[in-house]
Protein backbone atom coordinates (compact mmCIF):
# COMPACT_ATOMS: atom_id res chain seq x y z
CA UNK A 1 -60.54 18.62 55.72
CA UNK A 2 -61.22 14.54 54.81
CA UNK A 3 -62.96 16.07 51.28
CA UNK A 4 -60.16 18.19 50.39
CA UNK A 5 -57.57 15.06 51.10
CA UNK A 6 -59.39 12.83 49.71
CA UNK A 7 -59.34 15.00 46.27
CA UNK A 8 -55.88 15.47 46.21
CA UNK A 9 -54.72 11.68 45.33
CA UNK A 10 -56.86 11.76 42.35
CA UNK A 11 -55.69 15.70 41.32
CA UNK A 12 -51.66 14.28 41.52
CA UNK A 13 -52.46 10.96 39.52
CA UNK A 14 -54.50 12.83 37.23
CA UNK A 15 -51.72 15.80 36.92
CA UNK A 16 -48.72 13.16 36.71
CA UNK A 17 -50.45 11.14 33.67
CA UNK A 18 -51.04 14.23 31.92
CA UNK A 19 -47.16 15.04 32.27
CA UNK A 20 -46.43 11.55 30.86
CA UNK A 21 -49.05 11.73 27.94
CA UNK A 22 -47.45 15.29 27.30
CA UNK A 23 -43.71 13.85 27.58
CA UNK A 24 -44.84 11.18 25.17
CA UNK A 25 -46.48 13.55 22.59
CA UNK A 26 -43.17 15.70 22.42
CA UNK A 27 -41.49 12.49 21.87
CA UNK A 28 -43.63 11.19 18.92
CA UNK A 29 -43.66 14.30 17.36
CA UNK A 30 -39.79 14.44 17.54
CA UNK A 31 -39.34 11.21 15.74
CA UNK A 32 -42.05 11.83 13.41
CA UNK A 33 -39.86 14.91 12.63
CA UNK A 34 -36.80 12.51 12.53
CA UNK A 35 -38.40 10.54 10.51
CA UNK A 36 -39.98 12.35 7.85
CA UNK A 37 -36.57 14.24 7.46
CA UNK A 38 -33.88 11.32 7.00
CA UNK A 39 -36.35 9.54 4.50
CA UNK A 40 -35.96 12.28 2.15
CA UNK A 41 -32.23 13.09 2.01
CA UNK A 42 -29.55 10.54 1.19
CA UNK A 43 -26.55 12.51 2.26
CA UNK A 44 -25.65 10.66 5.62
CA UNK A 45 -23.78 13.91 7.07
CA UNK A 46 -27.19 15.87 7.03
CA UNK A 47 -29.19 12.83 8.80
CA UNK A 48 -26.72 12.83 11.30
CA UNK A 49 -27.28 16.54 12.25
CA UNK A 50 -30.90 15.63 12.22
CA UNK A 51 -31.80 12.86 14.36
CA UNK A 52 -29.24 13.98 17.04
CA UNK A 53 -30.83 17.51 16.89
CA UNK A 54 -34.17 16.13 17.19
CA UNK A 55 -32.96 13.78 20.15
CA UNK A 56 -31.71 16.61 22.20
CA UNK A 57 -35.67 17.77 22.84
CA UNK A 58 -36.33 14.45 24.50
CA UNK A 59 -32.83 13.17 25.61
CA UNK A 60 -31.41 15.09 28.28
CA UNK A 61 -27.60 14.69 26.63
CA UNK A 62 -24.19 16.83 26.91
CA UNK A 63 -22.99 15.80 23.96
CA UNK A 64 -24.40 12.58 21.33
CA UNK A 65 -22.53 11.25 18.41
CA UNK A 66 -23.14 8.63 15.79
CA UNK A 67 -20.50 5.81 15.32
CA UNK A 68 -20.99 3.84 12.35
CA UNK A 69 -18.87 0.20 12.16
CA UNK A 70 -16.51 0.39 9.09
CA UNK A 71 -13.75 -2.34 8.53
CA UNK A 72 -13.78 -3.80 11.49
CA UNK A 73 -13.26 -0.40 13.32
CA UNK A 74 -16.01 2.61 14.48
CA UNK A 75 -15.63 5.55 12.93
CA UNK A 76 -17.44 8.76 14.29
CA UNK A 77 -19.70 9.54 11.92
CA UNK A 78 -20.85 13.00 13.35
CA UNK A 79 -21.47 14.71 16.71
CA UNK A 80 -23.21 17.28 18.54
CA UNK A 81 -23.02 19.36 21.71
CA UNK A 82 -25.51 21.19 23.89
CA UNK A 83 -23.70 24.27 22.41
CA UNK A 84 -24.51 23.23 18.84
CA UNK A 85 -21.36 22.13 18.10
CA UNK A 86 -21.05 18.89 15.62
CA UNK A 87 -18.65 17.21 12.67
CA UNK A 88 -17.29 14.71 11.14
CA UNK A 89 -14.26 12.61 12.70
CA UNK A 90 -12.20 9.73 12.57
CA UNK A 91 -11.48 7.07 14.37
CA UNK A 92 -13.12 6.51 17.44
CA UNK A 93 -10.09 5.57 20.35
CA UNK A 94 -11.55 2.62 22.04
CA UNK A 95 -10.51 -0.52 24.28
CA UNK A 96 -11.93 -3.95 24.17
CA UNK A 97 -13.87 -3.42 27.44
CA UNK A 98 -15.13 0.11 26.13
CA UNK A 99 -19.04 0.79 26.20
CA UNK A 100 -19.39 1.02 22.38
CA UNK A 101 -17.75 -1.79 21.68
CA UNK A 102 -20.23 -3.70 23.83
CA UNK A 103 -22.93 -2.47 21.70
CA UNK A 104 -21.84 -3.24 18.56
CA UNK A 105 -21.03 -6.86 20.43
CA UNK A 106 -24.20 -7.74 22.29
CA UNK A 107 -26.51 -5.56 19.76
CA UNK A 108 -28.54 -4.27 22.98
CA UNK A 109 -29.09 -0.63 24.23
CA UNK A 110 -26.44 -0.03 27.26
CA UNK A 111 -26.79 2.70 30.18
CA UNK A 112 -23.26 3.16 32.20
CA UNK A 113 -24.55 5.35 35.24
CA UNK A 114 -20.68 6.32 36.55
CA UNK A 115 -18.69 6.25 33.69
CA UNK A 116 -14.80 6.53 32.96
CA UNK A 117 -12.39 7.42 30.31
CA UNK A 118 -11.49 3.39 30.21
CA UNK A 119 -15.20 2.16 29.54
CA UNK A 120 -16.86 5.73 27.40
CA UNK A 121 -13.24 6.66 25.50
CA UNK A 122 -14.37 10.31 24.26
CA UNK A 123 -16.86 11.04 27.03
CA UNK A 124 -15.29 14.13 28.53
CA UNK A 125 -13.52 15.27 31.66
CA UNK A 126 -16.75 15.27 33.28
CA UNK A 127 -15.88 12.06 35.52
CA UNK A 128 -17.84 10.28 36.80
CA UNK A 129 -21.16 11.08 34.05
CA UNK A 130 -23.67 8.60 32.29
CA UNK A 131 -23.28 7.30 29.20
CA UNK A 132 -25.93 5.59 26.85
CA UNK A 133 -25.47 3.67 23.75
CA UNK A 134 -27.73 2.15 21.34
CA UNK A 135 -27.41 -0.19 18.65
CA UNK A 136 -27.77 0.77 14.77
CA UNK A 137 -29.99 -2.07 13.31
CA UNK A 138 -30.73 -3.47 9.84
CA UNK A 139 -32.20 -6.78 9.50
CA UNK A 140 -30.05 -7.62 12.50
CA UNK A 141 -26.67 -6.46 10.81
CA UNK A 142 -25.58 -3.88 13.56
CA UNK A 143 -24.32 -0.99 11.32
CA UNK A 144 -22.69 1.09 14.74
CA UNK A 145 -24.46 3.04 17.78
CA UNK A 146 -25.88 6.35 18.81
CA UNK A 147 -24.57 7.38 22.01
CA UNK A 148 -25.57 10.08 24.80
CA UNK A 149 -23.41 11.45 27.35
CA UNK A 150 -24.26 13.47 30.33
CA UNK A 151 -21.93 14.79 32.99
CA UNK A 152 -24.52 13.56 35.72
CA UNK A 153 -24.34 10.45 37.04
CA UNK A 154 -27.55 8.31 36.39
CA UNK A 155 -29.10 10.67 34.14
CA UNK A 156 -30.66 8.34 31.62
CA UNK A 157 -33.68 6.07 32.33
CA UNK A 158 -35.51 2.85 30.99
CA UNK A 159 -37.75 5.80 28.53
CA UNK A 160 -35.00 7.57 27.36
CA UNK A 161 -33.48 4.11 26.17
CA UNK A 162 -36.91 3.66 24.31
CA UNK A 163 -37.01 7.42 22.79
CA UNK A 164 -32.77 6.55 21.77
CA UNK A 165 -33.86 3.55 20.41
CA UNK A 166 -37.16 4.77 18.42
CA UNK A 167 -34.49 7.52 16.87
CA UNK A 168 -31.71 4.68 16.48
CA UNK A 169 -34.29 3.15 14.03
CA UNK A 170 -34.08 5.67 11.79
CA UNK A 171 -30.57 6.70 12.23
CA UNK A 172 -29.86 2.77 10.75
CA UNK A 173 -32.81 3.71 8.00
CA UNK A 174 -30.86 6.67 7.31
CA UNK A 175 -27.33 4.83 7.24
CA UNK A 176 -29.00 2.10 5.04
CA UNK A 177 -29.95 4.46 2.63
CA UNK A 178 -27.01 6.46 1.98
CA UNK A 179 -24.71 3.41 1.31
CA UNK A 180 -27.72 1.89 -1.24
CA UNK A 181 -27.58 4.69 -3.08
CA UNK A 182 -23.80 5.08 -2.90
CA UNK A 183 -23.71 1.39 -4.10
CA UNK A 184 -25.93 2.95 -6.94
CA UNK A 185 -24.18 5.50 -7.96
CA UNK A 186 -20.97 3.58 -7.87
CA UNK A 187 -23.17 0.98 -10.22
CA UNK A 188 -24.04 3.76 -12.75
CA UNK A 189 -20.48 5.33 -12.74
CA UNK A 190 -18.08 2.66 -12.42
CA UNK A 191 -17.25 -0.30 -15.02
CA UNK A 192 -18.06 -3.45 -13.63
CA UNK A 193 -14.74 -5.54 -15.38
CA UNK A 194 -12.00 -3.08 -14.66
CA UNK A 195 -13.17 -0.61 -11.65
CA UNK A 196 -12.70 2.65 -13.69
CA UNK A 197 -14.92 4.86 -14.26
CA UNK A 198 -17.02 4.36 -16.96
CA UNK A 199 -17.63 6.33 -20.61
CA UNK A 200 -19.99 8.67 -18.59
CA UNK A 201 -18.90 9.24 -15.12
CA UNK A 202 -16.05 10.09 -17.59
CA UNK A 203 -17.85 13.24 -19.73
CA UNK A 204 -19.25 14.35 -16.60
CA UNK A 205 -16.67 15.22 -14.48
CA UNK A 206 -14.56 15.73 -17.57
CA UNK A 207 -16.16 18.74 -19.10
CA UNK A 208 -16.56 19.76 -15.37
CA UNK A 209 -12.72 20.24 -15.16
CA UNK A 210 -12.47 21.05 -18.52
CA UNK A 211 -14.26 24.37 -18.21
CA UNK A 212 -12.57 24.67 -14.77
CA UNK A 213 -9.27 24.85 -16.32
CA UNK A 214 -11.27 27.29 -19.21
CA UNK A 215 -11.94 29.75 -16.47
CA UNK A 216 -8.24 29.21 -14.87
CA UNK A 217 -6.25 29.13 -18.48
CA UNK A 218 -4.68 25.92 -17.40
CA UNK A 219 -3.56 23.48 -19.98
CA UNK A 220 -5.22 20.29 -20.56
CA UNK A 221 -4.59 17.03 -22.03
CA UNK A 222 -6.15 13.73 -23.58
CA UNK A 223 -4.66 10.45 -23.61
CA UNK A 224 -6.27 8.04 -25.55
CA UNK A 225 -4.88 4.54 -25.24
CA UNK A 226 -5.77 1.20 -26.93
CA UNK A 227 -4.63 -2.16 -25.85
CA UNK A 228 -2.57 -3.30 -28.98
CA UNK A 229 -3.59 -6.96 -30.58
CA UNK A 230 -6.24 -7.66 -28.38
CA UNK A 231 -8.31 -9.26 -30.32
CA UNK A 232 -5.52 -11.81 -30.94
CA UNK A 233 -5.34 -12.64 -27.43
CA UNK A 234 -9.25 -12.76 -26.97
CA UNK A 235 -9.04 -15.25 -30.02
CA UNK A 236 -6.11 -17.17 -28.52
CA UNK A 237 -6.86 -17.26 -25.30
CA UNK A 238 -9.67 -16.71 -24.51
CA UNK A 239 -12.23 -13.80 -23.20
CA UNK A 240 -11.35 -14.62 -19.65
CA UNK A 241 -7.66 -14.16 -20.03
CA UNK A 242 -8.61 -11.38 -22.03
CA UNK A 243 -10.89 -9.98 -19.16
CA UNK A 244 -7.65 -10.32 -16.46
CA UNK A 245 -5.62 -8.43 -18.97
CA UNK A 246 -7.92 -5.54 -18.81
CA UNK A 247 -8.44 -5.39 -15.56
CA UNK A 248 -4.45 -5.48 -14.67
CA UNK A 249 -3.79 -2.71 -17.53
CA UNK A 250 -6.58 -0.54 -15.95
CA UNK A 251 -5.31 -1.23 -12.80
CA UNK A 252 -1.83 0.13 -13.62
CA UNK A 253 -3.16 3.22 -15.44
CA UNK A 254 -4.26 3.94 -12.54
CA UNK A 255 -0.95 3.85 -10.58
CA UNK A 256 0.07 6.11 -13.34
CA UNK A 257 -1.14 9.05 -13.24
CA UNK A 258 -2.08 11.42 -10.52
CA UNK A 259 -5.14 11.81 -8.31
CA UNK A 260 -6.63 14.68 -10.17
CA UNK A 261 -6.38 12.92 -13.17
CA UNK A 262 -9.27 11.11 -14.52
CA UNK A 263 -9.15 7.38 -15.86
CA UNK A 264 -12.00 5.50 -17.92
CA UNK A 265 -12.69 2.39 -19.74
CA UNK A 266 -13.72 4.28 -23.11
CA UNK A 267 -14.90 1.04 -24.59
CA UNK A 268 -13.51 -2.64 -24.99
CA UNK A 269 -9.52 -2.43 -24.94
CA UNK A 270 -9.60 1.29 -24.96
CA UNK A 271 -9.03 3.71 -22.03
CA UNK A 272 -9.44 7.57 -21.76
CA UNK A 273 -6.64 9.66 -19.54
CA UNK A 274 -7.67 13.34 -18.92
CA UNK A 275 -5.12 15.43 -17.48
CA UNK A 276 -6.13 19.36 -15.93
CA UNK A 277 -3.46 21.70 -15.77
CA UNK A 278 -1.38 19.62 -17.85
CA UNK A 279 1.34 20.69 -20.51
CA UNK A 280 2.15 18.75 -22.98
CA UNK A 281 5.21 17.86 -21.61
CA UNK A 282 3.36 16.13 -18.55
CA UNK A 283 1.09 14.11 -20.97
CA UNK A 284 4.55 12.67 -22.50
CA UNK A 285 5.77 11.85 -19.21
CA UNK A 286 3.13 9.44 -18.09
CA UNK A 287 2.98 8.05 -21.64
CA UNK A 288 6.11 7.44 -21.09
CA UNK A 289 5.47 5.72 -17.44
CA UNK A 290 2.96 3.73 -18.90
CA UNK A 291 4.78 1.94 -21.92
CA UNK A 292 7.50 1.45 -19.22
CA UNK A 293 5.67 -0.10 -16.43
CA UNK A 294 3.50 -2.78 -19.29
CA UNK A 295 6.52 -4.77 -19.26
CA UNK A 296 5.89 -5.43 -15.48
CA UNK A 297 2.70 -6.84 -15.78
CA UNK A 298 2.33 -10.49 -14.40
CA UNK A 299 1.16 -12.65 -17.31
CA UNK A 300 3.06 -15.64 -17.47
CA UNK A 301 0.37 -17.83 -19.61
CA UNK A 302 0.55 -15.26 -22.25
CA UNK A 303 3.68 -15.53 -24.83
CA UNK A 304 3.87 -11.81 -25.38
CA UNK A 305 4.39 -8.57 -23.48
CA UNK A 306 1.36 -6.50 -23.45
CA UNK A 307 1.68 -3.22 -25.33
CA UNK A 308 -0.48 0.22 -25.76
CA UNK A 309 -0.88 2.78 -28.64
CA UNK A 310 -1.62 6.55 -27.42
CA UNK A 311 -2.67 9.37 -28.76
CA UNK A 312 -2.55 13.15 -27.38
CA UNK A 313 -3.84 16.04 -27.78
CA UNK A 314 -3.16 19.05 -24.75
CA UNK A 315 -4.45 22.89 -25.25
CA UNK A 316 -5.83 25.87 -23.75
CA UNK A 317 -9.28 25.30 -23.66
CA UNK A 318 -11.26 28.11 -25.39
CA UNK A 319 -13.40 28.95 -28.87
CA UNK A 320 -10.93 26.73 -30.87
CA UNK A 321 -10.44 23.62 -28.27
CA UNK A 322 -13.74 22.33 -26.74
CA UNK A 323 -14.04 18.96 -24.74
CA UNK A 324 -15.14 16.91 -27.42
CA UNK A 325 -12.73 18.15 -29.64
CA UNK A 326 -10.08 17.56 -27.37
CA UNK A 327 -11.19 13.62 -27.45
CA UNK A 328 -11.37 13.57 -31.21
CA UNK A 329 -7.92 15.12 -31.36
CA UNK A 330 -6.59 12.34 -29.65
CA UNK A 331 -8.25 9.85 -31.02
CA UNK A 332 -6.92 10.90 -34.33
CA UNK A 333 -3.36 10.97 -32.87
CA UNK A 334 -4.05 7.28 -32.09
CA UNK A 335 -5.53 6.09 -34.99
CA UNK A 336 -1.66 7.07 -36.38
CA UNK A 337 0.05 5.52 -33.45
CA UNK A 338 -1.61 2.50 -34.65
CA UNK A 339 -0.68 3.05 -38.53
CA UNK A 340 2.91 3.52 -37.57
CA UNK A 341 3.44 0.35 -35.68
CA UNK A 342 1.48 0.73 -32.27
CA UNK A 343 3.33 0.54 -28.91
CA UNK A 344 4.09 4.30 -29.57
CA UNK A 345 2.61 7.55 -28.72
CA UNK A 346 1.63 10.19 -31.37
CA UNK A 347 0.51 13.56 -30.36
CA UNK A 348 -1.52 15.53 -32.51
């Protein structure tokens, strides 16, 4: 009877450390997982669904979302329920005592063991639960939180902090990522002076909704526009004043035209317009918007209003009217705007 009791203590220590070496094995191998996962995709939507899938094997959770910090406000980024259930949402409803917001202040993990609608906005009905947030880090920039909500009270302990916090550590790798490269891509498609799209981004999505409109048998049209005597006010005064001129003339194109429209710096003081499912008739109408609206433009240190040429060319896109014909139309059509005076448009 003494033998057999005195071989017990050693069987349960022996038993409960190979629970804990087993608990931390699934653990490592579900942020290895995590991690080998959000390294290789840059769309943030798809991390999201990732690390909060991968933390549901280790972190006894209801429901977990990601909150990312955005203008001085946290926006949920995605979530997830035990049922599978995730998305995308807005703006996350909170109060200046709220847990999250005490996350993103104090940049330290945070376990509420009885929560309430006032301090976990968005936790559920399931009052009072546990709630567990944890900070999004970067260099120490907190970027927003992952959070965990249970409806049992107490339900999260000091390890499931340190699991949240080894898959927070990717979540912020995976945040970090996505806006680099969306900084990139904005870099390669955008014009740095005027905040267009550039000469490519334009062709690209161009001849994308150019063969749209093919396959639909919408019309189509091309402004091409050219800032009239710029060189003279380069020459005059100067390539800075010359630089705010383009940037306020790009940046009422813009308020020109609609938002299916695409607008492009084509190269020095000329800009590229393409309209889908556009008549001619529509083409004349925002030429007509833009020569009106030039006279608005807030230049007092120049002595002269600031006037465009444009050319246009619209069609049916088909065997006789391809996207780079359509440009070269145009462009013809402005190379007479500009023989007959400028501060006119000329279709073609």
């Amino acid at each position: 009877m003494a033998l057999g009791s005195s071989g017990e203590k050693p069987l349960k220590e022996f038993q409960k450390a190979l629970a804990t070496a087993e608990e931390r094995t699934r653990e490592l191998e579900a942020l290895l997982t995590a991690g080998k996962s959000v390294t290789s995709v840059l769309d943030l939507k798809s991390a999201v669904e990732i690390i909060l899938e991968q933390a549901g094997s280790i972190i006894p959770y209801e429901s977990a979302e990601v909150q990312l910090v955005k203008d001085g406000k946290l926006i949920i980024e995605g979530t997830k329920t035990r049922t599978g259930n995730h998305g995308l949402y807005g703006t996350a409803a909170q109060t200046e005592e709220s847990a999250p917001l005490r996350v993103i202040t104090e940049g330290e993990p945070l376990i509420i063991e009885k929560t309430s609608r006032e301090t976990c906005p968005g936790a559920g009905s399931a009052s009072p639960g546990s709630w567990m947030g944890i900070p999004l880090k970067i260099s120490n920039s907190v970027l927003g939180l992952i959070s965990f909500s249970s409806k049992e009270p107490e339900a999260f302990t000091s390890n499931h902090v340190r699991a949240a916090s080894g898959f927070a550590d990717f979540m912020a790798i995976a945040v970090n990522n996505s806006r680099n490269h969306e900084r990139m891509v904005q870099m390669a498609t955008t014009d740095p002076l005027t905040g267009v799209g550039n000469r490519r981004w334009f062709f690209e999505n161009g001849e994308k909704l150019f063969h749209l409109a093919q396959r639909k048998g919408w019309h189509v049209s091309i402004l091409m526009l050219d800032l009239d005597n710029f060189k003279d006010i380069n020459d005059r005064f100067g390539h800075d004043m010359g630089d705010v001129v383009l940037r306020l003339v790009a940046e009422l194109f813009a308020k020109q035209i609609r938002n299916s429209d695409l607008l492009c710096r084509y190269g020095g003081e000329e800009f590229c317009i393409f309209l889908p499912e556009s008549e001619q008739a529509t083409a004349e109408w925002i030429a007509k918007r833009i020569h009106n609206s030039l006279s608005s433009l807030p230049l007092a240190d120049l002595d002269r209003n600031i006037t465009v040429s444009i050319g246009i060319k619209s069609c049916i896109p088909g065997k006789t009217c391809g996207f780079d014909q359509l440009i070269s139309q145009a462009d013809k059509a402005l190379y007479r705007a500009k023989q007959e005076g400028k501060n006119c448009t000329i279709f073609c």
